[in-house]
PDB file of N, CA and C in Angstrom:
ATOM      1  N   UNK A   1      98.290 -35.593  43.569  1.00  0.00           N
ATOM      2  CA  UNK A   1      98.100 -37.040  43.464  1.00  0.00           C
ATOM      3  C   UNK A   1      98.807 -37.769  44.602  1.00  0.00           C
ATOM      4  N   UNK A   2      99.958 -36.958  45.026  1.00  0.00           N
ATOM      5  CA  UNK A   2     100.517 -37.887  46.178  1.00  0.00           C
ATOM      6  C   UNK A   2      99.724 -38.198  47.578  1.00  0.00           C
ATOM      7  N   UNK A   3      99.017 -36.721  47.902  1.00  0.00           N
ATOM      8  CA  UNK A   3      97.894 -37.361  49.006  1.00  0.00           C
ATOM      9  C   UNK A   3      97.150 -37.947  48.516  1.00  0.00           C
ATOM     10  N   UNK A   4      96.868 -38.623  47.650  1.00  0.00           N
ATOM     11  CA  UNK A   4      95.642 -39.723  47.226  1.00  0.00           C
ATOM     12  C   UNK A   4      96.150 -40.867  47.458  1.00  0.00           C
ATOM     13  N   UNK A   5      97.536 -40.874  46.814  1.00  0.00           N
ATOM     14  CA  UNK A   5      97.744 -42.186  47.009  1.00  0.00           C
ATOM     15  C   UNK A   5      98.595 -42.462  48.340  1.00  0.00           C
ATOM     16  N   UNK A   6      98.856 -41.842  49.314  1.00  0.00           N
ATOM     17  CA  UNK A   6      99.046 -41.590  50.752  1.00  0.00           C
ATOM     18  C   UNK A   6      97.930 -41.776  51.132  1.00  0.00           C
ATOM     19  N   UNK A   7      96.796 -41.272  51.222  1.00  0.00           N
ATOM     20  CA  UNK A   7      95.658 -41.829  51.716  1.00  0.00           C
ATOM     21  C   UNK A   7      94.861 -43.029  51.565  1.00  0.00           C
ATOM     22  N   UNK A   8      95.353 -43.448  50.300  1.00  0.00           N
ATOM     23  CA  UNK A   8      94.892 -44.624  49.834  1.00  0.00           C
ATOM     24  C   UNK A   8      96.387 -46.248  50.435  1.00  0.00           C
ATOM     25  N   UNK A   9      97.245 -45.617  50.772  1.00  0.00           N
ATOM     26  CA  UNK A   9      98.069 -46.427  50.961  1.00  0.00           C
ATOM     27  C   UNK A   9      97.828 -46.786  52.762  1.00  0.00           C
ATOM     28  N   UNK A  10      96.785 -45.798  53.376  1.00  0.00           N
ATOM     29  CA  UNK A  10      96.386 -46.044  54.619  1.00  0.00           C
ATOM     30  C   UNK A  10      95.400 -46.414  55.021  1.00  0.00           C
ATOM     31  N   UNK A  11      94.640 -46.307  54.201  1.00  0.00           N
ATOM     32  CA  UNK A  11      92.978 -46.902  53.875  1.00  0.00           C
ATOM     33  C   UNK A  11      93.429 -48.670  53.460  1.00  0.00           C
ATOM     34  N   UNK A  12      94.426 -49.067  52.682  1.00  0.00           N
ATOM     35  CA  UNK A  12      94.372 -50.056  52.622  1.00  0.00           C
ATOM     36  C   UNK A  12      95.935 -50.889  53.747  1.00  0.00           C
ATOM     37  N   UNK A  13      96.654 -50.410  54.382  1.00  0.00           N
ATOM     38  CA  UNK A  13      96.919 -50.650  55.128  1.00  0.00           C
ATOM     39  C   UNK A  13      95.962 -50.794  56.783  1.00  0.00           C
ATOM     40  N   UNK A  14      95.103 -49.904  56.974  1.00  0.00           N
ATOM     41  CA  UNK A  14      94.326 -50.180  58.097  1.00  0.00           C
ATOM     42  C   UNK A  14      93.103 -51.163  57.977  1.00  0.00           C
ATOM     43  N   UNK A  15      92.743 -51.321  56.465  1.00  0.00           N
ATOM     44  CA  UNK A  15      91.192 -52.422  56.585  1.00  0.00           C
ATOM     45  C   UNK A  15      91.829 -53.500  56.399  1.00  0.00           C
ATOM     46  N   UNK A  16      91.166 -54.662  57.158  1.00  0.00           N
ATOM     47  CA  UNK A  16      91.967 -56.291  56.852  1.00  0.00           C
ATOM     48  C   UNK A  16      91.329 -56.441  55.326  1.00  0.00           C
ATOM     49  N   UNK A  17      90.278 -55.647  55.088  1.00  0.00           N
ATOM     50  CA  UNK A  17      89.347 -56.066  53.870  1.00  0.00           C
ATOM     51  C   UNK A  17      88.690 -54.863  53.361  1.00  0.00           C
ATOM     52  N   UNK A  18      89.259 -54.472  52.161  1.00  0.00           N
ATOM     53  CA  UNK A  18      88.919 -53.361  51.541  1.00  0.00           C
ATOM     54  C   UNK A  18      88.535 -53.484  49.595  1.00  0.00           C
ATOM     55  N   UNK A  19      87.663 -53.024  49.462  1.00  0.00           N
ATOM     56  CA  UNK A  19      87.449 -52.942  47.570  1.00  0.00           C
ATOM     57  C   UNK A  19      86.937 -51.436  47.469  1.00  0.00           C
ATOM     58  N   UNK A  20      87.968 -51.474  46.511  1.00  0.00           N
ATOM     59  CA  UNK A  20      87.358 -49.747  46.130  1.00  0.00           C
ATOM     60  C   UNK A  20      86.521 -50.419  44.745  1.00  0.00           C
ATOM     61  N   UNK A  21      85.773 -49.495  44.651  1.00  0.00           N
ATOM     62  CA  UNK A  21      84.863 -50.136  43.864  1.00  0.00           C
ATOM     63  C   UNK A  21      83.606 -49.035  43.484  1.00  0.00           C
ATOM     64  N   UNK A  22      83.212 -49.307  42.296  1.00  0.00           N
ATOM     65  CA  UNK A  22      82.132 -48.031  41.718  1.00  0.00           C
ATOM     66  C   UNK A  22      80.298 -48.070  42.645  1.00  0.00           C
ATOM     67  N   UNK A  23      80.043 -47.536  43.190  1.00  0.00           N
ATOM     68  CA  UNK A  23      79.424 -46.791  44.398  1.00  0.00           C
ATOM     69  C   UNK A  23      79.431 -47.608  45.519  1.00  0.00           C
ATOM     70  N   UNK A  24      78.226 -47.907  46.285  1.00  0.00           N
ATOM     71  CA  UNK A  24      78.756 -48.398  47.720  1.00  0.00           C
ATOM     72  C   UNK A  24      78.114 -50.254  47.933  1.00  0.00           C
ATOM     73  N   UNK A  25      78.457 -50.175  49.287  1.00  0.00           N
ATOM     74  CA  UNK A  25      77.945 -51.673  49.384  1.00  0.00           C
ATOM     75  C   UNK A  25      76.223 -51.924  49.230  1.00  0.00           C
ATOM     76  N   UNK A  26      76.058 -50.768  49.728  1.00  0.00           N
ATOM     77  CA  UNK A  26      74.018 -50.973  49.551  1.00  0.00           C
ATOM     78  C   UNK A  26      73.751 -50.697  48.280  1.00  0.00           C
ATOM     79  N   UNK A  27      75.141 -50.023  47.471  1.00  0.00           N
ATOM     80  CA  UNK A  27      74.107 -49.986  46.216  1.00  0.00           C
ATOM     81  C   UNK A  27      75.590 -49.811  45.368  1.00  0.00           C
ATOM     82  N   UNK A  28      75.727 -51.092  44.875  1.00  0.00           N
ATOM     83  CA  UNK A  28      76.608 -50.758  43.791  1.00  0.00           C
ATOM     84  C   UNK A  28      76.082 -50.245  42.122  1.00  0.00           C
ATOM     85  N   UNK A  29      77.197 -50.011  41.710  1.00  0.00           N
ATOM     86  CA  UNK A  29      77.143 -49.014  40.663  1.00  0.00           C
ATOM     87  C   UNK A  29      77.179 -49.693  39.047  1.00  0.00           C
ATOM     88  N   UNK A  30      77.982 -50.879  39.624  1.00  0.00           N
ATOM     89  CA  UNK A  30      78.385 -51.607  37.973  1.00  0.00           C
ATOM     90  C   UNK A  30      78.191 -53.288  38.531  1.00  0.00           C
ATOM     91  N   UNK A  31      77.764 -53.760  37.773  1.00  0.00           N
ATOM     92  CA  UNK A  31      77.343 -55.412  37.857  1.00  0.00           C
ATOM     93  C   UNK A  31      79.152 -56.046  38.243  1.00  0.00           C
ATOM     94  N   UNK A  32      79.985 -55.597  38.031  1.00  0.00           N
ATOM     95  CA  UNK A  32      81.222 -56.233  38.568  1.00  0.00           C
ATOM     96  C   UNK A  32      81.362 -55.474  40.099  1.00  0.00           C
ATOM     97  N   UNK A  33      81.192 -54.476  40.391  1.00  0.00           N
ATOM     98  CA  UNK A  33      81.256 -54.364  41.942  1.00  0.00           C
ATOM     99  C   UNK A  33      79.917 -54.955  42.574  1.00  0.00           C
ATOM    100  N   UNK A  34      79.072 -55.111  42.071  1.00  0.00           N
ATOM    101  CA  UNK A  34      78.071 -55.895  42.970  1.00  0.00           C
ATOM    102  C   UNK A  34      78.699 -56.994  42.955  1.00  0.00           C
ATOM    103  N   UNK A  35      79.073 -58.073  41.994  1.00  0.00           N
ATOM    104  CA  UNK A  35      79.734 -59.239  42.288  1.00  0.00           C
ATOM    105  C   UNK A  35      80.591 -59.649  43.311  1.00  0.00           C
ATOM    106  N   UNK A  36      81.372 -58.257  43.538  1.00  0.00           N
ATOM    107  CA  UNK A  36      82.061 -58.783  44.232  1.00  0.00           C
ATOM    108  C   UNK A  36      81.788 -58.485  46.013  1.00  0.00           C
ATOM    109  N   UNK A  37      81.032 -57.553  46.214  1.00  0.00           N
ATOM    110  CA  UNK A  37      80.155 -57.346  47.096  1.00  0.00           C
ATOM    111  C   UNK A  37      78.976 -58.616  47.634  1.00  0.00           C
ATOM    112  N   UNK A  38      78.931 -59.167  46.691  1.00  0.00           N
ATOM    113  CA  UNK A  38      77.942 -60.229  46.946  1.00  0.00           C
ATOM    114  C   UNK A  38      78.840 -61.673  47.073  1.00  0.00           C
ATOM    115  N   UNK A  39      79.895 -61.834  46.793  1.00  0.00           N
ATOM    116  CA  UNK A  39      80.809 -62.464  47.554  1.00  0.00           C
ATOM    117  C   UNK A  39      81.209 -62.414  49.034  1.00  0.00           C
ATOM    118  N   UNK A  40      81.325 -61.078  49.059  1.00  0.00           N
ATOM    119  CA  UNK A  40      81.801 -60.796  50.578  1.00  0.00           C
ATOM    120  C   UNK A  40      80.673 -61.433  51.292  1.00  0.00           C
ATOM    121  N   UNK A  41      79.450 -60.807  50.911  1.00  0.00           N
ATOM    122  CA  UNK A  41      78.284 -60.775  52.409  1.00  0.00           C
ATOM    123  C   UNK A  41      77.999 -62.576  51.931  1.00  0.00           C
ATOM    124  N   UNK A  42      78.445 -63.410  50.800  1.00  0.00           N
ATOM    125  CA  UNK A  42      77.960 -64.243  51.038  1.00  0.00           C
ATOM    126  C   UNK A  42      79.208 -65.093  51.880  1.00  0.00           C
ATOM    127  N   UNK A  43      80.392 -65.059  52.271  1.00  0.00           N
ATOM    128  CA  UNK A  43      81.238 -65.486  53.029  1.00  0.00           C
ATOM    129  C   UNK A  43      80.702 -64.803  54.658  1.00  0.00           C
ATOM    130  N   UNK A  44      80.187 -63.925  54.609  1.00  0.00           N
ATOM    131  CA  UNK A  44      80.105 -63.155  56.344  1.00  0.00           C
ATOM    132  C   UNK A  44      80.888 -62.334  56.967  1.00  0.00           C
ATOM    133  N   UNK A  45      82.472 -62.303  56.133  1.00  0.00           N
ATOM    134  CA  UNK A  45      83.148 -61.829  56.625  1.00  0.00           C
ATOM    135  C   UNK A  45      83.240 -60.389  56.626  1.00  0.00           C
ATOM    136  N   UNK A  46      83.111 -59.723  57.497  1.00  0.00           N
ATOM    137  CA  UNK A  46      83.029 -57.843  57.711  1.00  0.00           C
ATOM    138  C   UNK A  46      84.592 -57.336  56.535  1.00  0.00           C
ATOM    139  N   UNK A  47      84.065 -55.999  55.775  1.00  0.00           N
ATOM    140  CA  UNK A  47      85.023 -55.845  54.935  1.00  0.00           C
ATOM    141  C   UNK A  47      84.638 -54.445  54.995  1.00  0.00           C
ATOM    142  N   UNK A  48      84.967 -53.309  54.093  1.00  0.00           N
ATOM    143  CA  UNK A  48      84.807 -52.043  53.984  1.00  0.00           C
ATOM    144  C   UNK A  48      84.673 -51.693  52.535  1.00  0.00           C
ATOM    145  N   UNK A  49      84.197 -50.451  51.902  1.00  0.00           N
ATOM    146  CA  UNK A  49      84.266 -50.330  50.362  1.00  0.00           C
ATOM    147  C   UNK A  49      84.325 -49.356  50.540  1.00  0.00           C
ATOM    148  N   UNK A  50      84.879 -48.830  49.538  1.00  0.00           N
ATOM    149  CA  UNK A  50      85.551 -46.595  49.119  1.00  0.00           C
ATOM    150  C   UNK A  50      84.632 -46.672  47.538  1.00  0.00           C
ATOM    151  N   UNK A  51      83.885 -45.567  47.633  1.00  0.00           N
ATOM    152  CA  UNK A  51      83.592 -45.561  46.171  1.00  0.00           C
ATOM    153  C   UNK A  51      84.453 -44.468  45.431  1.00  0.00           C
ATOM    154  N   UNK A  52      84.583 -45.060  44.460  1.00  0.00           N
ATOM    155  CA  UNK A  52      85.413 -44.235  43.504  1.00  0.00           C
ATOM    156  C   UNK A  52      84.752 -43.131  42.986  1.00  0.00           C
ATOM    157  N   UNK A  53      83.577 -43.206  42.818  1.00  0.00           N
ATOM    158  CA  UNK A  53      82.757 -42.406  41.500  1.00  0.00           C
ATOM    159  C   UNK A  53      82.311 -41.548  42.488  1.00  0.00           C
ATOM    160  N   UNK A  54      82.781 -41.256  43.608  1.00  0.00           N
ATOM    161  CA  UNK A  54      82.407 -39.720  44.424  1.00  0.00           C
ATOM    162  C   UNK A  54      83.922 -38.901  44.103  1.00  0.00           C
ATOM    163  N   UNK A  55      85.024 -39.468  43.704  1.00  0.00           N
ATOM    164  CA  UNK A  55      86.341 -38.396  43.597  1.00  0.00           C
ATOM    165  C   UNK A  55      86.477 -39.207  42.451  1.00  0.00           C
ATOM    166  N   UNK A  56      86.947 -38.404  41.537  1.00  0.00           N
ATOM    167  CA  UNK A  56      88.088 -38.528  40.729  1.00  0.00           C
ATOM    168  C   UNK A  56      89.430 -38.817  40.759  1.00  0.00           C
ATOM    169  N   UNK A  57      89.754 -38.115  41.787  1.00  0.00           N
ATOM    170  CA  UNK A  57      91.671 -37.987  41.634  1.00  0.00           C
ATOM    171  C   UNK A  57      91.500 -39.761  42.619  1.00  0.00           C
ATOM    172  N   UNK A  58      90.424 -39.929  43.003  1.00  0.00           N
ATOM    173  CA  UNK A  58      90.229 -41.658  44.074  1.00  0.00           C
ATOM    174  C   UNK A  58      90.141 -42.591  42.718  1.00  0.00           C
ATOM    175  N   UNK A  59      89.443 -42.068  42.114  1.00  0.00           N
ATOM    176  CA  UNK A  59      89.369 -43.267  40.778  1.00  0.00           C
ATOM    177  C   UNK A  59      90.849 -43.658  39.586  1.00  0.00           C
ATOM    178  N   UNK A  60      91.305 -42.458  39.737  1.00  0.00           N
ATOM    179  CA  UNK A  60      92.705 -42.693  39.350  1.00  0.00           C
ATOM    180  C   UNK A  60      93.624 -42.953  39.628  1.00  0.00           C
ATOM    181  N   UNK A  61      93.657 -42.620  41.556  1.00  0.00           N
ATOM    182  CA  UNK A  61      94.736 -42.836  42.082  1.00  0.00           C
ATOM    183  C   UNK A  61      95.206 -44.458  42.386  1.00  0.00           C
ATOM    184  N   UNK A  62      93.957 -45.156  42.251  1.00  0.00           N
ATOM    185  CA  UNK A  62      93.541 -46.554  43.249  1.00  0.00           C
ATOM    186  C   UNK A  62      94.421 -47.273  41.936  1.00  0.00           C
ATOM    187  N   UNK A  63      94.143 -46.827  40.480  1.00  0.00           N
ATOM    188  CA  UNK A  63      94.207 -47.353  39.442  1.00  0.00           C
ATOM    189  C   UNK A  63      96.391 -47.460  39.431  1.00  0.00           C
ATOM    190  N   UNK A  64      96.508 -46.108  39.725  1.00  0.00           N
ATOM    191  CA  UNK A  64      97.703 -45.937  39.621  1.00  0.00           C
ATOM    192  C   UNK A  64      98.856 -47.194  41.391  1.00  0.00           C
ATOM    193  N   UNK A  65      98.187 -47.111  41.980  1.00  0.00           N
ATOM    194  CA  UNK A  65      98.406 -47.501  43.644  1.00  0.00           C
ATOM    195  C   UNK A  65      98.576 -48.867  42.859  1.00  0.00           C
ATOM    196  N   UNK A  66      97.586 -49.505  42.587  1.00  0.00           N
ATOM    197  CA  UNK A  66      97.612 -50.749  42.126  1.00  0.00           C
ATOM    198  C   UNK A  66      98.524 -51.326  41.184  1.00  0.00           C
ATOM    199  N   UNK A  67      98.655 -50.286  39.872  1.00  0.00           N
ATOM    200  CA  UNK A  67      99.212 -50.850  38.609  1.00  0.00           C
ATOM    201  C   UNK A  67      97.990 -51.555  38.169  1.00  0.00           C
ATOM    202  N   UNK A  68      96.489 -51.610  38.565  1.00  0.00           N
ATOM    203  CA  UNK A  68      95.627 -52.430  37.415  1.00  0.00           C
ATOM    204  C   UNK A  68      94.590 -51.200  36.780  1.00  0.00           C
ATOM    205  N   UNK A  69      94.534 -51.558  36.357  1.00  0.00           N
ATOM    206  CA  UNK A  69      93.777 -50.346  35.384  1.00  0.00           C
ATOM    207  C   UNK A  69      91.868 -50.707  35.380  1.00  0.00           C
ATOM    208  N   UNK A  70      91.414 -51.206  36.186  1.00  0.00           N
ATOM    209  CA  UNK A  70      90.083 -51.438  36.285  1.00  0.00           C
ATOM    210  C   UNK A  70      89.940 -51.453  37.608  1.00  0.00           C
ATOM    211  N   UNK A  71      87.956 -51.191  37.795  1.00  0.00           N
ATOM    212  CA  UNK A  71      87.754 -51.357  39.348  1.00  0.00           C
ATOM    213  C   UNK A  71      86.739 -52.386  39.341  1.00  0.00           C
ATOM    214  N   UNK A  72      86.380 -52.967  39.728  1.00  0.00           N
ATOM    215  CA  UNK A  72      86.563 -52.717  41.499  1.00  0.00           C
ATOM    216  C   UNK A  72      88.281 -53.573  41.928  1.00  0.00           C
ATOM    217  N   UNK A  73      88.896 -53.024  43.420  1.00  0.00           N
ATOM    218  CA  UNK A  73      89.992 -53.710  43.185  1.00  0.00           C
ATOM    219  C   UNK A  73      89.850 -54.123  44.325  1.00  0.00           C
ATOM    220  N   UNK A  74      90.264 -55.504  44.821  1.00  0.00           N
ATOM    221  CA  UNK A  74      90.337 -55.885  46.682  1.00  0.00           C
ATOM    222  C   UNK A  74      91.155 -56.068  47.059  1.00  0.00           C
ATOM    223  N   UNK A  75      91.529 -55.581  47.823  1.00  0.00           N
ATOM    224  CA  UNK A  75      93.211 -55.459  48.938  1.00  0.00           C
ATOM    225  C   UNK A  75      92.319 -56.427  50.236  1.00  0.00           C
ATOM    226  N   UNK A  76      93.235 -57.552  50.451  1.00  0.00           N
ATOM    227  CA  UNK A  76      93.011 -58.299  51.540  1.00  0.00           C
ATOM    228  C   UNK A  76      94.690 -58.322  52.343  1.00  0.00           C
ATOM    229  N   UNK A  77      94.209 -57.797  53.804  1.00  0.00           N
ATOM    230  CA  UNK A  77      95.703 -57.661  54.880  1.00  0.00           C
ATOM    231  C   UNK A  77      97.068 -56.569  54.227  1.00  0.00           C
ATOM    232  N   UNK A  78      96.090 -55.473  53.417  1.00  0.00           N
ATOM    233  CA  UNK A  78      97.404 -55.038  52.845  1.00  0.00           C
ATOM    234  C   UNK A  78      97.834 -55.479  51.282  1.00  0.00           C
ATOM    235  N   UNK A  79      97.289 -55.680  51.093  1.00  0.00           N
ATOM    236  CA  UNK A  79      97.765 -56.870  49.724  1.00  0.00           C
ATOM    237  C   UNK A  79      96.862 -56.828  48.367  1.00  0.00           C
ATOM    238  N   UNK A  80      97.033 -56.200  47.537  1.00  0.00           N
ATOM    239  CA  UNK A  80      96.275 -56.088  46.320  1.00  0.00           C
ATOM    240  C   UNK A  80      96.108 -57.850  45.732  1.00  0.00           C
ATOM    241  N   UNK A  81      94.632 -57.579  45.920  1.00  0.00           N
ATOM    242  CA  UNK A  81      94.458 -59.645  45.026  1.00  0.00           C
ATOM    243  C   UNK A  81      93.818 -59.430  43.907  1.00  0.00           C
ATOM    244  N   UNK A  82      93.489 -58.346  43.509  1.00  0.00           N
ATOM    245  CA  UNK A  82      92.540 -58.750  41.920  1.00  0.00           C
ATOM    246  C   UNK A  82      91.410 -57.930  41.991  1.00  0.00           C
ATOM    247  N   UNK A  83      90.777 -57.868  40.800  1.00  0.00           N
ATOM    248  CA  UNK A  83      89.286 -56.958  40.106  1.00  0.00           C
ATOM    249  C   UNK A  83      88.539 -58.421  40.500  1.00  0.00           C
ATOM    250  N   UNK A  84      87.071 -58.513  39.959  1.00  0.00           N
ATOM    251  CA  UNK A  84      86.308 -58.968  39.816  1.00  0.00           C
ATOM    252  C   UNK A  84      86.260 -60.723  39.513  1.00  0.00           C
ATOM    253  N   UNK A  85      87.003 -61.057  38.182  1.00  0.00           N
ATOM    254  CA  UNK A  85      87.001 -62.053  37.795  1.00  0.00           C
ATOM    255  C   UNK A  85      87.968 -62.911  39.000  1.00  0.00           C
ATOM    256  N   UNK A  86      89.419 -62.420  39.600  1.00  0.00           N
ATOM    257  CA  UNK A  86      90.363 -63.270  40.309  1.00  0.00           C
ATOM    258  C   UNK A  86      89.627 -63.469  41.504  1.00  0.00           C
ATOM    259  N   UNK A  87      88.839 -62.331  42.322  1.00  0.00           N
ATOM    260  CA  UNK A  87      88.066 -62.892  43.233  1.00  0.00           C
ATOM    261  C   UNK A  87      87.329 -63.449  43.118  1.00  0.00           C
ATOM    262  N   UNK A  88      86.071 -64.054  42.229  1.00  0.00           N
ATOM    263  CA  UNK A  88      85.399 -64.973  42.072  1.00  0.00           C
ATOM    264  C   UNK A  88      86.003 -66.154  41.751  1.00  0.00           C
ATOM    265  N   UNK A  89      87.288 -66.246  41.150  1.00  0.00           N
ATOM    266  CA  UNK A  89      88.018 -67.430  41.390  1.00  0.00           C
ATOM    267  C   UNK A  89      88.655 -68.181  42.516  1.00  0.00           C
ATOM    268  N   UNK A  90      89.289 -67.000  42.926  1.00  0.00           N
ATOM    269  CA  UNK A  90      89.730 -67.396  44.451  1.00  0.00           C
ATOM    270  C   UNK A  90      88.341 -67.603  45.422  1.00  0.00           C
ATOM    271  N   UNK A  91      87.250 -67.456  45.227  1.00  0.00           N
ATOM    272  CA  UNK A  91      86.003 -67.649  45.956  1.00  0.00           C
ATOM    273  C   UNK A  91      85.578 -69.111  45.670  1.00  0.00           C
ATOM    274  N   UNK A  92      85.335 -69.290  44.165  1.00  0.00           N
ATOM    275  CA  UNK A  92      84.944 -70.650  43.537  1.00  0.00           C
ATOM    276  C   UNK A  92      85.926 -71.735  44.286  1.00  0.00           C
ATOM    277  N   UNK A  93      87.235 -71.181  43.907  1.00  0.00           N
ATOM    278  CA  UNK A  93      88.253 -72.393  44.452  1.00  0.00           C
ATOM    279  C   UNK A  93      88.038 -72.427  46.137  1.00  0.00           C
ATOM    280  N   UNK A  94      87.921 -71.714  46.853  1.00  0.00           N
ATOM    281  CA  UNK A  94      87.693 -71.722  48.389  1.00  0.00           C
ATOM    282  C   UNK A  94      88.733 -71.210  49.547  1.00  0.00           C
ATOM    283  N   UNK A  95      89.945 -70.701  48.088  1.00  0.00           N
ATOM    284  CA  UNK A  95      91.263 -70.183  48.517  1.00  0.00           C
ATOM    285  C   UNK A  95      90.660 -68.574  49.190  1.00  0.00           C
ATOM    286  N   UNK A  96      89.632 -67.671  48.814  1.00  0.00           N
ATOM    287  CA  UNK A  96      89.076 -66.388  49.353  1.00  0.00           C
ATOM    288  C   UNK A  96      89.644 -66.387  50.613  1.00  0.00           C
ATOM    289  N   UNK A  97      88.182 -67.645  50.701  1.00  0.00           N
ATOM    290  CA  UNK A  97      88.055 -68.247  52.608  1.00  0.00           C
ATOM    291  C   UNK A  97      89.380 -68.134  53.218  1.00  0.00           C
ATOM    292  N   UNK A  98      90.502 -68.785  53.147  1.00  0.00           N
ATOM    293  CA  UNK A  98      91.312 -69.171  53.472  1.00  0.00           C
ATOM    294  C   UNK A  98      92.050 -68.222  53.694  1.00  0.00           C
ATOM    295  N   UNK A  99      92.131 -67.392  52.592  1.00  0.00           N
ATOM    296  CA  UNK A  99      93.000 -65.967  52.775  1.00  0.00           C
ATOM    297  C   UNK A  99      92.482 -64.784  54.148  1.00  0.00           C
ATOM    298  N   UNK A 100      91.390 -64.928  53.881  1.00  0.00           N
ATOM    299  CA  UNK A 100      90.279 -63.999  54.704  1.00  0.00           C
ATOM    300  C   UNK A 100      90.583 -64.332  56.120  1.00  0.00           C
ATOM    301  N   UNK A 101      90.351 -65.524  56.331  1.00  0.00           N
ATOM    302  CA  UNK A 101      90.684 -66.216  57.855  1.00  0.00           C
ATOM    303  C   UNK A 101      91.822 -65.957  58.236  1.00  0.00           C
ATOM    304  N   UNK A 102      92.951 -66.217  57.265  1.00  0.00           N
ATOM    305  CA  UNK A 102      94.603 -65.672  57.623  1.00  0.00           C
ATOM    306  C   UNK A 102      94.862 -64.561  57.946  1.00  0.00           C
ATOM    307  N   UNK A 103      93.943 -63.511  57.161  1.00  0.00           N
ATOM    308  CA  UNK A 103      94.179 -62.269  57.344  1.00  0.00           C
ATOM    309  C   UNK A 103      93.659 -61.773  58.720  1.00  0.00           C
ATOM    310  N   UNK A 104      92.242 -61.891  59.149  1.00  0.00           N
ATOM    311  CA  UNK A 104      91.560 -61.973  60.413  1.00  0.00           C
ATOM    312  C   UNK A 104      92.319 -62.552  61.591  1.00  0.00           C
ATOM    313  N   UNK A 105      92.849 -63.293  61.368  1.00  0.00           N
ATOM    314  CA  UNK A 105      94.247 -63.787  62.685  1.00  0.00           C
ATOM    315  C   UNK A 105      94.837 -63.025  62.895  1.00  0.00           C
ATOM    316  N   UNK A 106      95.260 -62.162  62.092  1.00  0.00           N
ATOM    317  CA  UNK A 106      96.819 -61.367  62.744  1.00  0.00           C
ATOM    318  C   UNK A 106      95.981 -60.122  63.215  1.00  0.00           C
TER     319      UNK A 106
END
């Protein structure tokens, strides 16, 4: 488990914008990772996705990395922000944007 979450601690240290999340961006797997996939492409901003449901020890580890116990999860600049529901909030409110742009600067 420790290379998982070593690998996962570099996967989300190197993407400014990462969601692990149940299958991929062309084709998600569960109506909450499409959501949040369909956030991204509707902001523009370039991001990356890991699917979980190709590894196991990835679906547990992300769970454990995090401390949240559901997926999909989005790490923006390093930074765990939330499953499904907090990003559509932070999207609704317009705070996403804001974060996204901050993060894209550095």
């Amino acid at each position: 488990m420790d290379n998982v979450l070593d690998k996962i601690d570099s996967e989300v240290k190197e993407n400014k914008i990462l969601v692990y999340m149940k299958g991929t961006e062309e084709a998600p797997q569960c109506g909450f990772s499409a959501a949040v996939v369909d956030i991204f492409k509707v902001l523009g901003f370039p991001f990356q996705t890991r699917d979980v449901l190709q590894n196991d020890e990835l679906r547990e580890g992300i769970k454990q990395y995090s401390n949240w116990p559901t997926v999909p999860q989005v790490f923006i600049n390093g930074k765990f922000i939330g499953g499904c529901d907090i990003t559509r909030e932070l999207y609704e409110s317009g705070a996403l944007k804001k974060l996204i742009e901050e993060a894209l600067k550095k």
